[in-house]
C-alpha atoms as a PDB file:
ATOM      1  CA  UNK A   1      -5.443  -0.265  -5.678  1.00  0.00           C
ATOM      2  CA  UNK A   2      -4.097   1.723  -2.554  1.00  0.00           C
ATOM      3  CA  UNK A   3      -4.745   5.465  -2.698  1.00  0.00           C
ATOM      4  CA  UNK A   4      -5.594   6.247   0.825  1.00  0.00           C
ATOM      5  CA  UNK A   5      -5.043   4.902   3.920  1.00  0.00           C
ATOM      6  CA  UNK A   6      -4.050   5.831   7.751  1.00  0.00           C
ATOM      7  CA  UNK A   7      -1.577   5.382  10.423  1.00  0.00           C
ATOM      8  CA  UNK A   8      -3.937   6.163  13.778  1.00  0.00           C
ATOM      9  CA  UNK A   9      -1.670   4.115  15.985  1.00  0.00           C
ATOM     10  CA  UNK A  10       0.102   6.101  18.473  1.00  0.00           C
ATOM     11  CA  UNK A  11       4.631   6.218  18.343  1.00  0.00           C
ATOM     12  CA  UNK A  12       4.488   4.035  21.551  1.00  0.00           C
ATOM     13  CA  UNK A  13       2.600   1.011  20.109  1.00  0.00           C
ATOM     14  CA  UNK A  14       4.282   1.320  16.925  1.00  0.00           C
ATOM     15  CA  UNK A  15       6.112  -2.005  15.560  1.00  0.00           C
ATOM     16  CA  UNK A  16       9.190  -2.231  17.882  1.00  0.00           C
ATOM     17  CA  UNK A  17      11.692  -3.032  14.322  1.00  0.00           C
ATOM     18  CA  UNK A  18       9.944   0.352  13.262  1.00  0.00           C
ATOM     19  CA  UNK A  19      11.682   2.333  16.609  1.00  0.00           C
ATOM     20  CA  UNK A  20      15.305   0.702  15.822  1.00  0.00           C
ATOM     21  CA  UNK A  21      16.428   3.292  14.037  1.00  0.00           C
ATOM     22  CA  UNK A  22      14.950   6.065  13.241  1.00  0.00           C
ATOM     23  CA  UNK A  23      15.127   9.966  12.689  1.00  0.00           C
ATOM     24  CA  UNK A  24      15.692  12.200  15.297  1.00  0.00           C
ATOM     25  CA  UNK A  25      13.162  13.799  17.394  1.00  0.00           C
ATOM     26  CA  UNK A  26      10.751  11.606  15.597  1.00  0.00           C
ATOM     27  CA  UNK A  27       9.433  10.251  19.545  1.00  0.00           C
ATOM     28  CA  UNK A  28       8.427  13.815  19.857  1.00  0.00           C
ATOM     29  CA  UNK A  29       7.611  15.022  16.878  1.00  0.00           C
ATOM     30  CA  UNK A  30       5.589  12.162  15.473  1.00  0.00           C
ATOM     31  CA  UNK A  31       1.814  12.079  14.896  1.00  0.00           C
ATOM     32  CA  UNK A  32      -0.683   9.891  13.764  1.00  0.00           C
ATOM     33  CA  UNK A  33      -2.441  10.913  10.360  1.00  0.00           C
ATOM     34  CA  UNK A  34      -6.361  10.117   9.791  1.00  0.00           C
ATOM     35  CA  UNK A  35      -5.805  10.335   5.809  1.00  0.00           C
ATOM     36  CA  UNK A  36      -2.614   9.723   3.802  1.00  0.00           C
ATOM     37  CA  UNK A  37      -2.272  10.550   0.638  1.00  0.00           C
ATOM     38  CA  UNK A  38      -0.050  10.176  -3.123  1.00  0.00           C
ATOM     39  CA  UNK A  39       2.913  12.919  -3.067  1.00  0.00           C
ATOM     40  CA  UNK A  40       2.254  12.841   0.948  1.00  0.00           C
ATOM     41  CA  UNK A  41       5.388  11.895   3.088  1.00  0.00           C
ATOM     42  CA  UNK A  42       5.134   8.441   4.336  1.00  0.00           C
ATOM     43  CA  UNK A  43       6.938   6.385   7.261  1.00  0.00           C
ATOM     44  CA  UNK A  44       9.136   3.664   5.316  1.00  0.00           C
ATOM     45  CA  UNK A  45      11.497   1.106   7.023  1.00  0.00           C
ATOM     46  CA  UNK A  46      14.216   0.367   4.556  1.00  0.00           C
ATOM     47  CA  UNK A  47      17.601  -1.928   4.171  1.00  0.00           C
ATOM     48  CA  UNK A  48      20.928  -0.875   2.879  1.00  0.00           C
ATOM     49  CA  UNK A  49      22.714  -3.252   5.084  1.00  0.00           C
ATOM     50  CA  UNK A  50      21.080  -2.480   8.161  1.00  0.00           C
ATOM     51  CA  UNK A  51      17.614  -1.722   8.663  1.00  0.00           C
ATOM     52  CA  UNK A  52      16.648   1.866   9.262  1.00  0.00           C
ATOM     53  CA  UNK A  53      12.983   3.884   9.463  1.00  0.00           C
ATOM     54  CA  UNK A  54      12.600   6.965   7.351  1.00  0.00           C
ATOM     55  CA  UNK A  55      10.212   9.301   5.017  1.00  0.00           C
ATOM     56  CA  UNK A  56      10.037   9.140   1.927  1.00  0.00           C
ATOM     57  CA  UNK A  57       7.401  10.616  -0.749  1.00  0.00           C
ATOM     58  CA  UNK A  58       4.713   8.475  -1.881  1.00  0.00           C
ATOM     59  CA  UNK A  59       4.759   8.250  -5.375  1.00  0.00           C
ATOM     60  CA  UNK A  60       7.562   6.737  -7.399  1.00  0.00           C
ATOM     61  CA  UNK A  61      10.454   9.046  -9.206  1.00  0.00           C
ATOM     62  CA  UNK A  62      12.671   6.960 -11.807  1.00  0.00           C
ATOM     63  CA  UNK A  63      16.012   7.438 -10.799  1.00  0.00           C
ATOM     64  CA  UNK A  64      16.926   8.647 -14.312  1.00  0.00           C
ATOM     65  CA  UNK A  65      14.513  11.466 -13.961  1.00  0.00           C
ATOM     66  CA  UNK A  66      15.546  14.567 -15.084  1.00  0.00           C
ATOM     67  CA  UNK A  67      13.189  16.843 -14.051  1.00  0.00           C
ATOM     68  CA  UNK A  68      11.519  15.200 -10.926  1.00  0.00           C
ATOM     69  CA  UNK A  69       9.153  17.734 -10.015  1.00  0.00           C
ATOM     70  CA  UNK A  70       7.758  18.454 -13.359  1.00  0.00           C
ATOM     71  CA  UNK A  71       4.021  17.697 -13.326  1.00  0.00           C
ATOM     72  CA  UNK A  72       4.082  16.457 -16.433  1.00  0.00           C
ATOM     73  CA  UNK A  73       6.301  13.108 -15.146  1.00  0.00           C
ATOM     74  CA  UNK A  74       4.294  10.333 -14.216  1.00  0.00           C
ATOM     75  CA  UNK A  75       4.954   9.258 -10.355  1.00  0.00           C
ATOM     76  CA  UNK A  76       2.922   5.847  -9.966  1.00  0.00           C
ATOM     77  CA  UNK A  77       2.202   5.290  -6.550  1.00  0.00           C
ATOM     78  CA  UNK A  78       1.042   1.649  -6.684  1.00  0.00           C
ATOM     79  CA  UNK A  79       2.825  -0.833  -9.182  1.00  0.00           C
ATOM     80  CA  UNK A  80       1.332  -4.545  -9.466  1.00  0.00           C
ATOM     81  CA  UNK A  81       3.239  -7.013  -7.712  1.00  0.00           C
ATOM     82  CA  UNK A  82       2.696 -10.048 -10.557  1.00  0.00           C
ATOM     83  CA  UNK A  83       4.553  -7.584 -13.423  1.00  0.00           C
ATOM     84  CA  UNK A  84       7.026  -5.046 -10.859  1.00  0.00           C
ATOM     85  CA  UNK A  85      10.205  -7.780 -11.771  1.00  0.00           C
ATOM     86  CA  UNK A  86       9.722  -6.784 -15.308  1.00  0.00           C
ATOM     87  CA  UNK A  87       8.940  -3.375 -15.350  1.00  0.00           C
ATOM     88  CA  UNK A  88      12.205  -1.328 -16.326  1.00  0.00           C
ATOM     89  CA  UNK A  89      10.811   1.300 -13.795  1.00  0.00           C
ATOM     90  CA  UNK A  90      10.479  -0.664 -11.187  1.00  0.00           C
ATOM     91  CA  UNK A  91      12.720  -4.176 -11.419  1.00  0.00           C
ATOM     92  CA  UNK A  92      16.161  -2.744  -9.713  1.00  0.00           C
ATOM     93  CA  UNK A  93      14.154  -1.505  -7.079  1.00  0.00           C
ATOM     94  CA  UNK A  94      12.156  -4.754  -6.642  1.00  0.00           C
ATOM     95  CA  UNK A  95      15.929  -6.632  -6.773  1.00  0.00           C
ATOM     96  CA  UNK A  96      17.418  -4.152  -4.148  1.00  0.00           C
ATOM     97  CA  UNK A  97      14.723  -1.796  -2.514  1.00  0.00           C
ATOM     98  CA  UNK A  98      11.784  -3.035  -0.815  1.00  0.00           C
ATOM     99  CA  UNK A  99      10.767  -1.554   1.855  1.00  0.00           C
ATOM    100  CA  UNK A 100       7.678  -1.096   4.448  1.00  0.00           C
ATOM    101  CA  UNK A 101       4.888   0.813   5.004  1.00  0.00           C
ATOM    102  CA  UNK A 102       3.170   1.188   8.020  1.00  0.00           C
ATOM    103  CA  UNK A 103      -0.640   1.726   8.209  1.00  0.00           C
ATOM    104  CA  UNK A 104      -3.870   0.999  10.849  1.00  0.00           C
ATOM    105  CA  UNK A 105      -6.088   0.877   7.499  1.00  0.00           C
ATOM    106  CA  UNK A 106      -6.657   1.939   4.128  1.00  0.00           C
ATOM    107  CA  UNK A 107      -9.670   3.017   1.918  1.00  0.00           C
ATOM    108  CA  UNK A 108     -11.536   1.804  -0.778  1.00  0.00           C
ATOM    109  CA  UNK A 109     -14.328   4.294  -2.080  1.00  0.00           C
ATOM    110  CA  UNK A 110     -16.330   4.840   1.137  1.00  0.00           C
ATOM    111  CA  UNK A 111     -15.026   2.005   2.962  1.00  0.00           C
ATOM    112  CA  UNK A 112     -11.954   1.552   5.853  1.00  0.00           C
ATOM    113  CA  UNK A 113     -10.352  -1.457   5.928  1.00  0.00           C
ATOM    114  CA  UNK A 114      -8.238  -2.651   8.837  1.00  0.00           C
ATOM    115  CA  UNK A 115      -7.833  -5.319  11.306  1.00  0.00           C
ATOM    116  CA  UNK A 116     -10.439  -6.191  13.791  1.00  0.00           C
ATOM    117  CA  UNK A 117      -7.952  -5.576  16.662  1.00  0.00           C
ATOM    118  CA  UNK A 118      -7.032  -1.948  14.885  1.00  0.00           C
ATOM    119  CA  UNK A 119      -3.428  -3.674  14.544  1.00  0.00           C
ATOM    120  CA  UNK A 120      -0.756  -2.206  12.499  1.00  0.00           C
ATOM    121  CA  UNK A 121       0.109  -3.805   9.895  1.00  0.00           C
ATOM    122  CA  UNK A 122       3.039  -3.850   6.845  1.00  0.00           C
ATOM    123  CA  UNK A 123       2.201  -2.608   3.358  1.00  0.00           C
ATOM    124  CA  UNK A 124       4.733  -3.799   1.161  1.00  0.00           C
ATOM    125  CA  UNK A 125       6.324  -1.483  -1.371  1.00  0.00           C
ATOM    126  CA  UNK A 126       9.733  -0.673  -3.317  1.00  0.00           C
ATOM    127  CA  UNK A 127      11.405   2.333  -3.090  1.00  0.00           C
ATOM    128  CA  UNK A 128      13.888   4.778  -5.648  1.00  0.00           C
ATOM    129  CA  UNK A 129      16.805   7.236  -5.315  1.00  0.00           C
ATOM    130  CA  UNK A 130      16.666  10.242  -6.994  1.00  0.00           C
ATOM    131  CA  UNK A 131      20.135  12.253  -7.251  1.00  0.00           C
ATOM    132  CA  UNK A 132      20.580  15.934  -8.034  1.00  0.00           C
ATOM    133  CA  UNK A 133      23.522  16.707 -10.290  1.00  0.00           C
ATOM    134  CA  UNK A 134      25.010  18.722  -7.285  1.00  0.00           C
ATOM    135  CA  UNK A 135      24.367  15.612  -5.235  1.00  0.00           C
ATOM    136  CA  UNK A 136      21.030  16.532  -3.565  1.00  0.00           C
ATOM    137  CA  UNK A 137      18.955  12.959  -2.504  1.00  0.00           C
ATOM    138  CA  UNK A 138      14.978  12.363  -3.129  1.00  0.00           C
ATOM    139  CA  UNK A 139      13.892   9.101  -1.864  1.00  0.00           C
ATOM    140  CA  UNK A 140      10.208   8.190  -2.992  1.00  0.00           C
ATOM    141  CA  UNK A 141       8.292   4.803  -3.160  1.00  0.00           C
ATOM    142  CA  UNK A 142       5.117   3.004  -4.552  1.00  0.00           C
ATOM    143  CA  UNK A 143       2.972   0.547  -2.810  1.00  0.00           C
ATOM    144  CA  UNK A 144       3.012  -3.270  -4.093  1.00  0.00           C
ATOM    145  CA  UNK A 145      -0.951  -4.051  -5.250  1.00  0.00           C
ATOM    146  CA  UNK A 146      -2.241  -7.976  -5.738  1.00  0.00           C
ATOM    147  CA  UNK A 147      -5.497  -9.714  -6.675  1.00  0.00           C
ATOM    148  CA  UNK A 148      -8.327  -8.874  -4.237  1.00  0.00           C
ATOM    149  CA  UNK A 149      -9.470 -11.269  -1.361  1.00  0.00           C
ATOM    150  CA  UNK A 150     -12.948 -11.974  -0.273  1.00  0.00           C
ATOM    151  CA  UNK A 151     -13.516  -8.601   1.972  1.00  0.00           C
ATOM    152  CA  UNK A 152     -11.876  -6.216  -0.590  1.00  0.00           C
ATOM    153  CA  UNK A 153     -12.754  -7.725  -4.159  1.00  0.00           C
ATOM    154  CA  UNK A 154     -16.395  -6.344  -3.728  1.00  0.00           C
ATOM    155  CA  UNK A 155     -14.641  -2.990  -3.428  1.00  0.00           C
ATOM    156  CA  UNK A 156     -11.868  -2.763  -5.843  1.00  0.00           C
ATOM    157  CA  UNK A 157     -10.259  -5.219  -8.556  1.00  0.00           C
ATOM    158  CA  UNK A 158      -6.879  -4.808  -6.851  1.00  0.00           C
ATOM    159  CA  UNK A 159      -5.905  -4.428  -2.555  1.00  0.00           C
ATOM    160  CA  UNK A 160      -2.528  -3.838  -1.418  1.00  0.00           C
ATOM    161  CA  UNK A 161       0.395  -6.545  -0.780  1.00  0.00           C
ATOM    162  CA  UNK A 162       0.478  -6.939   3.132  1.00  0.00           C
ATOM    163  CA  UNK A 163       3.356  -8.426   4.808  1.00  0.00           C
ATOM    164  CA  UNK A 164       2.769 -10.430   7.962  1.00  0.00           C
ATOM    165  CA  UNK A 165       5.284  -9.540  10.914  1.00  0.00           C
ATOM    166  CA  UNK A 166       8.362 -11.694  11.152  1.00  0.00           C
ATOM    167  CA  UNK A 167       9.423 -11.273   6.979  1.00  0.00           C
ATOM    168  CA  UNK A 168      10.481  -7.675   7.988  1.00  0.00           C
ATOM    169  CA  UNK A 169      13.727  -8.474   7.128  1.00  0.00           C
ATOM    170  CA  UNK A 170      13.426 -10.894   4.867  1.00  0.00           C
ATOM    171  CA  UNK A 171      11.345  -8.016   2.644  1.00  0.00           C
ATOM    172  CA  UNK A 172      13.724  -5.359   2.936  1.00  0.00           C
ATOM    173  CA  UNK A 173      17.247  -7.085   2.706  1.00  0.00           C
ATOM    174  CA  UNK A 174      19.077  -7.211  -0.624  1.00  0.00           C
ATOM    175  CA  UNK A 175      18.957 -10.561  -2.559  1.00  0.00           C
ATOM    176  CA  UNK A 176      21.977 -11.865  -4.684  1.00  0.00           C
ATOM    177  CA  UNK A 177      19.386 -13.759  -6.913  1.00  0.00           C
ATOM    178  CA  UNK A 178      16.248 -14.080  -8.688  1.00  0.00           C
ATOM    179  CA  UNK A 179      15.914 -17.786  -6.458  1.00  0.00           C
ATOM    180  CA  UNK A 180      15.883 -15.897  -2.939  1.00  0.00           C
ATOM    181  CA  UNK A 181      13.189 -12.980  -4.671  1.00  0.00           C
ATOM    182  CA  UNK A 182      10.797 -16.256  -5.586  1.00  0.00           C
ATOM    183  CA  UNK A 183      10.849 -16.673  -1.518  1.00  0.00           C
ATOM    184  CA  UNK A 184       8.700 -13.005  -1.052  1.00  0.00           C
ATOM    185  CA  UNK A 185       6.359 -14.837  -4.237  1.00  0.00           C
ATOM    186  CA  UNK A 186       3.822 -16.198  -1.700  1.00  0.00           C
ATOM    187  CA  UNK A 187       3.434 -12.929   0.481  1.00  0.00           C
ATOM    188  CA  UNK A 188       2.367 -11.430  -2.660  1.00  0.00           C
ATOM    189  CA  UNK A 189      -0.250 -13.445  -3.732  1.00  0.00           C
ATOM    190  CA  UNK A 190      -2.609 -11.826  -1.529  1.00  0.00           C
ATOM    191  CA  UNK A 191      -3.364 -12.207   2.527  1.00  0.00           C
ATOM    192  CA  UNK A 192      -6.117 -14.262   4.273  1.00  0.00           C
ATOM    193  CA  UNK A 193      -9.221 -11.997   4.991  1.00  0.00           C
ATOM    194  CA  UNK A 194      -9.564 -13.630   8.564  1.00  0.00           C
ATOM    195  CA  UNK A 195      -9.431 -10.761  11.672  1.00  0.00           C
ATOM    196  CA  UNK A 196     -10.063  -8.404   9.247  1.00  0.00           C
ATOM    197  CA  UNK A 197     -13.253  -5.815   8.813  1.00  0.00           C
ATOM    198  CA  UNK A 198     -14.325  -3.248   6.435  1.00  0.00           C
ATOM    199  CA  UNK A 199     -16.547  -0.363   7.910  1.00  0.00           C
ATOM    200  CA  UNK A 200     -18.270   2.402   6.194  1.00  0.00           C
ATOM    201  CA  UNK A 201     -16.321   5.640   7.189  1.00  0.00           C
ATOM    202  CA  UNK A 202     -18.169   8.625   7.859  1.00  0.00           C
ATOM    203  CA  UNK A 203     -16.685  11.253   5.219  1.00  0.00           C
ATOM    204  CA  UNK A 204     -17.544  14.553   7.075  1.00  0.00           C
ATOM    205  CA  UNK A 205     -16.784  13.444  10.968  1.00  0.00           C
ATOM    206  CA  UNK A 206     -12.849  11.920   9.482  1.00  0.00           C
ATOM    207  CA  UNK A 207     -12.420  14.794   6.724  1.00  0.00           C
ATOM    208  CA  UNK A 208     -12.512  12.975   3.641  1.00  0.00           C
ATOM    209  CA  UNK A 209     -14.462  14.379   1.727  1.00  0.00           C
ATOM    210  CA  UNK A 210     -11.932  13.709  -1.537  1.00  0.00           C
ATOM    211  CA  UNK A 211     -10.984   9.932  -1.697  1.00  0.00           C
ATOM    212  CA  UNK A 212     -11.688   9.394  -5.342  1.00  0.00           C
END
């Protein structure tokens, strides 16, 4: 399970694939964010022929809603990567929109975890379109989960699909078939624990006093 996590690194030592395209006055505007949370606007590179870097809200609106914004409409913001192909909620966006999320670490209970060199890294997620009747857009997304690895399972039952650098486009790009999806199948099935810590945060000193 993902439900917090941070992007601490500063806009010049972001991913370089991340600064390709992306909105303007973001280089002057951006700023790094200690504690990111569901319904929160998140960074997201994404593919519709060409891949750009946008926001999008974290927590996933069925592109069938009718009434987005009502509280009472469920907006998951992790689905699990072993069942997303045959969720109806979730499979066209698994087919056609992946996309990624970058973060410097994410929490679990009291606990940060990120990469010994405080690297950023890829979380990989899907992502949905939302259209108004008079044509309005709402893009939102969901972060991918997978079975837990050594540093994480004694923390949670779940972590969050990470995906190494190099498969940025392969992650993002549209497929023609369910053969090239079975190609992302071993990113998902979870990440190698090696150059990675977990550190007891201090809730008070990094203002998060709310994770759970």
């Amino acid at each position: 399970m993902c439900g917090r996590f941070e992007l601490k690194t500063k806009f010049e030592d972001l991913p370089k694939v991340l600064k390709q395209d992306y909105p303007t006055g973001l280089d002057t505007k951006y700023e790094t964010q200690n504690l990111i949370r569901p319904s929160n606007p998140v960074l997201v590179i994404k593919n519709e022929g060409r891949m750009k870097t946008t926001f999008m809200t974290w927590g996933f609106i069925a592109p069938w809603a009718k009434y987005p914004f009502d509280k009472g409409n469920a907006k998951p913001f992790n689905a699990r990567s072993e069942t997303v192909e045959g969720k109806k909620l979730f499979s066209g966006s698994w087919k056609h929109k992946r996309c990624l999320i970058p973060a410097s670490g994410f929490f679990e209970k009291k606990y940060r975890i990120r990469k010994e060199n405080y690297e950023t890294f890829w979380i990989g997620g899907i992502w949905s379109k939302w259209t108004s009747p008079d044509g309005a857009e709402l893009e939102s997304c969901c972060v991918l989960t997978t079975e837990p690895n050594s540093l994480v399972k004694p923390l949670h039952n779940r972590m969050p699909v990470v995906v190494p650098y190099g498969y940025e486009e392969q992650w993002t790009e549209q497929v023609k078939d369910a053969d090239e999806l079975k190609g992302l199948l071993p990113i998902m099935m979870g990440w190698s624990p090696d150059g990675w810590v977990s550190e007891e945060v201090n809730k008070k000193q990094n203002g998060q006093m709310s994770f759970f």
